[in-house]
Protein backbone atom coordinates (compact mmCIF):
# COMPACT_ATOMS: atom_id res chain seq x y z
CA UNK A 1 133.54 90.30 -52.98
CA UNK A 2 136.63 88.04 -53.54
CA UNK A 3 138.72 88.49 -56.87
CA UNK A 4 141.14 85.91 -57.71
CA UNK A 5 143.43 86.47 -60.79
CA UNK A 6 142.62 84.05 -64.02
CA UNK A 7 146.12 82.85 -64.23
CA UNK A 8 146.30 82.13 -60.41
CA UNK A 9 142.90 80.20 -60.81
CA UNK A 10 144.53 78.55 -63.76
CA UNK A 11 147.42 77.81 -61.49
CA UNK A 12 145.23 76.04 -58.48
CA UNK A 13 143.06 74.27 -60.71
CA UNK A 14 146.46 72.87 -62.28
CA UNK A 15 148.09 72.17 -59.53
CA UNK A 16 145.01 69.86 -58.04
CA UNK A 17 144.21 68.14 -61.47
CA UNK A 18 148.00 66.96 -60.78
CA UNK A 19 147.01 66.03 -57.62
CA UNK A 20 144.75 64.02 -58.44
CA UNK A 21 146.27 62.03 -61.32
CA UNK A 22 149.01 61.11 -59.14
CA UNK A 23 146.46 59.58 -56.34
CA UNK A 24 144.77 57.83 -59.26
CA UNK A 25 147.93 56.46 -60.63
CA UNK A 26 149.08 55.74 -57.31
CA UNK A 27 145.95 54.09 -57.00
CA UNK A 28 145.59 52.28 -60.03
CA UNK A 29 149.12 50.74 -59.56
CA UNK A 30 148.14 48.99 -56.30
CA UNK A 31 144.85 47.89 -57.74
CA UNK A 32 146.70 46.61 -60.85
CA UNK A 33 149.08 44.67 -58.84
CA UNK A 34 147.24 42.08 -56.81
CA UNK A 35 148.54 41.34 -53.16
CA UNK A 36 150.12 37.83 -53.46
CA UNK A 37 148.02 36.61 -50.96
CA UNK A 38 147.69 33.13 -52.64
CA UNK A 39 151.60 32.96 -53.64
CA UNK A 40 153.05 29.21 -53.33
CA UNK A 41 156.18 29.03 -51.06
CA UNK A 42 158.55 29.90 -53.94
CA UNK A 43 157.54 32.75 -54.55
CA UNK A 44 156.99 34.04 -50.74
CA UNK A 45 160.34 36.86 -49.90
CA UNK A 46 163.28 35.09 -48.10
CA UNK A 47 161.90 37.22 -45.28
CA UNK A 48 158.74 35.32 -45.01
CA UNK A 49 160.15 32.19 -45.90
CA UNK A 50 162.69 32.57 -42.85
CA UNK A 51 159.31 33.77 -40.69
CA UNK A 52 157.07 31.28 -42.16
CA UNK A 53 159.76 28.32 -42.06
CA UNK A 54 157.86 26.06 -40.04
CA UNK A 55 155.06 25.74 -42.78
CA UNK A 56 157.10 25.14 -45.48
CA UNK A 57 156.47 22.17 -46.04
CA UNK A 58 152.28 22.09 -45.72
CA UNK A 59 152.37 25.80 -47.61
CA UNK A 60 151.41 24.98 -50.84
CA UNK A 61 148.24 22.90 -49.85
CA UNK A 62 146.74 25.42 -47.44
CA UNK A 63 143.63 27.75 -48.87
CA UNK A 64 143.97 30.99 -49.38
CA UNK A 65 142.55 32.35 -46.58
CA UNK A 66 144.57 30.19 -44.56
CA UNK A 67 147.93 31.29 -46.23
CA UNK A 68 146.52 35.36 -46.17
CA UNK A 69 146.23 34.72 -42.16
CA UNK A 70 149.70 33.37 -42.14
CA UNK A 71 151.11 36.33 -43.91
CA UNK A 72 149.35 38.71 -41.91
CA UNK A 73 151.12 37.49 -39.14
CA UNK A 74 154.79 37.49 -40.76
CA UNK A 75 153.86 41.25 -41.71
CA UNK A 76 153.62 42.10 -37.86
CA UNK A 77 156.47 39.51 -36.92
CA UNK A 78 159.42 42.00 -36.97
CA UNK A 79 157.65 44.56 -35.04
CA UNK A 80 157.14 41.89 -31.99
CA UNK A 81 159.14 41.48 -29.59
CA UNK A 82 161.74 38.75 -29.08
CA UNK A 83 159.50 36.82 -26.77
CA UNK A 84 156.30 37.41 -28.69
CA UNK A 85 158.56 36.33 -31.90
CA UNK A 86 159.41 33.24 -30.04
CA UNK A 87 155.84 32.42 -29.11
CA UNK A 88 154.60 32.72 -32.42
CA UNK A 89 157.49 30.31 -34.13
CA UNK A 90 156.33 27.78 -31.11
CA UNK A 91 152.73 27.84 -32.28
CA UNK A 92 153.42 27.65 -35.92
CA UNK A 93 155.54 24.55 -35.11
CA UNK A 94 152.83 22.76 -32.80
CA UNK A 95 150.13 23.98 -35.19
CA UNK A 96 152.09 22.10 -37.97
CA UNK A 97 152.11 18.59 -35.67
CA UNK A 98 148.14 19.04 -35.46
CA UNK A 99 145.66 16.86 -37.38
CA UNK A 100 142.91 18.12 -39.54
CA UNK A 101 140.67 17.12 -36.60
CA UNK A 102 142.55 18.73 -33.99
CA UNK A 103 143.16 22.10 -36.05
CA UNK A 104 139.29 22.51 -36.25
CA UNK A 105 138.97 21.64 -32.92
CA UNK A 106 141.60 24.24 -31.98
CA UNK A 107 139.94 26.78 -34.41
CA UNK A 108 136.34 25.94 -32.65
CA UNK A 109 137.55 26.37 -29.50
CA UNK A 110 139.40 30.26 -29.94
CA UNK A 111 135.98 31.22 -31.61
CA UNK A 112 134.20 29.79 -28.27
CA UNK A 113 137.08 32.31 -25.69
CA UNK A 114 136.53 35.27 -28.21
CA UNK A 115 132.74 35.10 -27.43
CA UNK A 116 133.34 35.48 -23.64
CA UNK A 117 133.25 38.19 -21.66
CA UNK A 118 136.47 39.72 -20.81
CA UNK A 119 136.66 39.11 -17.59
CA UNK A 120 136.26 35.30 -18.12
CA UNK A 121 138.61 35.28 -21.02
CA UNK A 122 141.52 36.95 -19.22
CA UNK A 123 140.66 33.63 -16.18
CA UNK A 124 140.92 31.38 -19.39
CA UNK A 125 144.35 33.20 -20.32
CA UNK A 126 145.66 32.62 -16.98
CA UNK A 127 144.91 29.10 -16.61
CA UNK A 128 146.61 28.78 -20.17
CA UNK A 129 149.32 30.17 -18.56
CA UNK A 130 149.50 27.89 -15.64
CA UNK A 131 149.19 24.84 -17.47
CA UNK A 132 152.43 26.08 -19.59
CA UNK A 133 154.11 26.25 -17.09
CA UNK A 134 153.66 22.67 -16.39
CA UNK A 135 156.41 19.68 -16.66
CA UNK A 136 155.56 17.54 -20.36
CA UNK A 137 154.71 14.46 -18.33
CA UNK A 138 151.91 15.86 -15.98
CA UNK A 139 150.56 17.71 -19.76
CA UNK A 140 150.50 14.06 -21.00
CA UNK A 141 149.13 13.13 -18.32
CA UNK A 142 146.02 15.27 -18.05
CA UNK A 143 145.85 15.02 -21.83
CA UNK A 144 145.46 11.48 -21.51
CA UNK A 145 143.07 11.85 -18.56
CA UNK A 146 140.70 14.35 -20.72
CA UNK A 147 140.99 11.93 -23.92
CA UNK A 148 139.23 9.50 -21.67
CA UNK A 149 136.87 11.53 -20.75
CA UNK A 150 135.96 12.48 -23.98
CA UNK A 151 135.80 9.03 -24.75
CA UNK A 152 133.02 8.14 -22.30
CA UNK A 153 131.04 11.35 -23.41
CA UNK A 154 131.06 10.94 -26.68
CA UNK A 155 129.03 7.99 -27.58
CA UNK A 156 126.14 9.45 -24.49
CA UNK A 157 126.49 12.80 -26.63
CA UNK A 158 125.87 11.12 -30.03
CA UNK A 159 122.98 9.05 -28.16
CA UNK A 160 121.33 12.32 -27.33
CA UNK A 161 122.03 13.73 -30.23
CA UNK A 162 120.04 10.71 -32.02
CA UNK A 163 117.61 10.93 -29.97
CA UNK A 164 116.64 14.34 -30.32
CA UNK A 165 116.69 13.65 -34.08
CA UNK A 166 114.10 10.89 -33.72
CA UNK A 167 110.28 12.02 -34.15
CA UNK A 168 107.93 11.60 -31.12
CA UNK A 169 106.19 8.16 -31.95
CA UNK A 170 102.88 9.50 -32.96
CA UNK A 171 100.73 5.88 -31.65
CA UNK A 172 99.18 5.67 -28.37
CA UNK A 173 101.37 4.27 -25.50
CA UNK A 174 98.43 2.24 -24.89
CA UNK A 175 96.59 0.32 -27.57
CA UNK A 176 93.21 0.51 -28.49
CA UNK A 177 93.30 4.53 -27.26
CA UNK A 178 92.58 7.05 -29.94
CA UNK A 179 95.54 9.04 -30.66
CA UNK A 180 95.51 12.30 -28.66
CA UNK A 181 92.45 11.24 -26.39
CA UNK A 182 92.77 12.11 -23.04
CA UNK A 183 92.76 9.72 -20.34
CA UNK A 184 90.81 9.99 -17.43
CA UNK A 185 89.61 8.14 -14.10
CA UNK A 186 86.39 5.87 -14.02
CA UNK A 187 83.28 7.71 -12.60
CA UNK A 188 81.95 6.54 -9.41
């Protein structure tokens, strides 16, 4: 049998009761101060500001959950490297130019390439790659050249789209027929 010493019992039991209030205060301090992920620009750090600078201007009107991604992101910005720093400031700047219309669009279209598999996302990546790598004018180009073709789908989709919506008439094709009856050949 195992004999430990009142006072050293005493001692242990002290020693984790401290323990534990500092993990609780520790604790208690982070719940009691609220990440600012819903700050206006203001009151962003001039680190984030400097990070964040192309959304300055748009900051104050984006949701929460918006402005929570973007700080996520300037968290992990000075661990990046130069070039992935660089990349990020180019997107933040383009992302800025977008439209309401074209954000969602852009926001639809990275939730389509995360749902496919690998193998066809890192094909997707490369041709991302190869198309950055082409001159402005043959982007405006093809961007023009897919605008029209979006054009000419568009009112077919919404067609089919209206027409799936419609009920199946329930009346006969063929008057005077009961509904449903079946049609069949004359006897001979």
């Amino acid at each position: 049998m195992l004999f430990v010493s009142p006072g050293l019992l005493r001692r242990s039991l002290l020693k984790a009761g401290m323990a534990l209030l500092a993990v609780m205060f520790a604790y208690s301090a982070l719940a009691a101060t609220p990440a600012k992920k819903n700050a206006p620009w203001s009151e962003l750090t001039p680190q984030q500001q400097q990070i964040l600078n192309p959304l300055a201007g748009e900051w104050d009107s984006l949701d929460a959950t918006r402005r929570a991604k973007w700080l996520d992101i300037a968290k992990r910005y000075p661990k990046m490297t130069p070039t992935g720093q660089k990349r990020v400031q180019n997107r933040m700047a383009a992302w800025v130019k977008l439209t309401p219309e074209e954000r969602r669009k852009a926001r639809e279209q990275y939730c389509k390439i995360g749902q496919l598999p690998p193998e066809k996302r890192d094909t997707v990546s490369q041709q991302w790659t190869e198309y950055q790598k082409l001159p402005d004018d043959v982007k405006k180009r093809l961007a023009a050249e897919q605008h029209k073709k979006a054009d000419k789908i568009e009112p077919r989709k919404r067609k089919r789209e209206a027409k799936a919506a419609t009920p199946a008439l329930a009346a006969s094709p063929h008057p005077g027929e009961a509904e449903g009856a079946a049609v069949t050949a004359p006897a001979r």
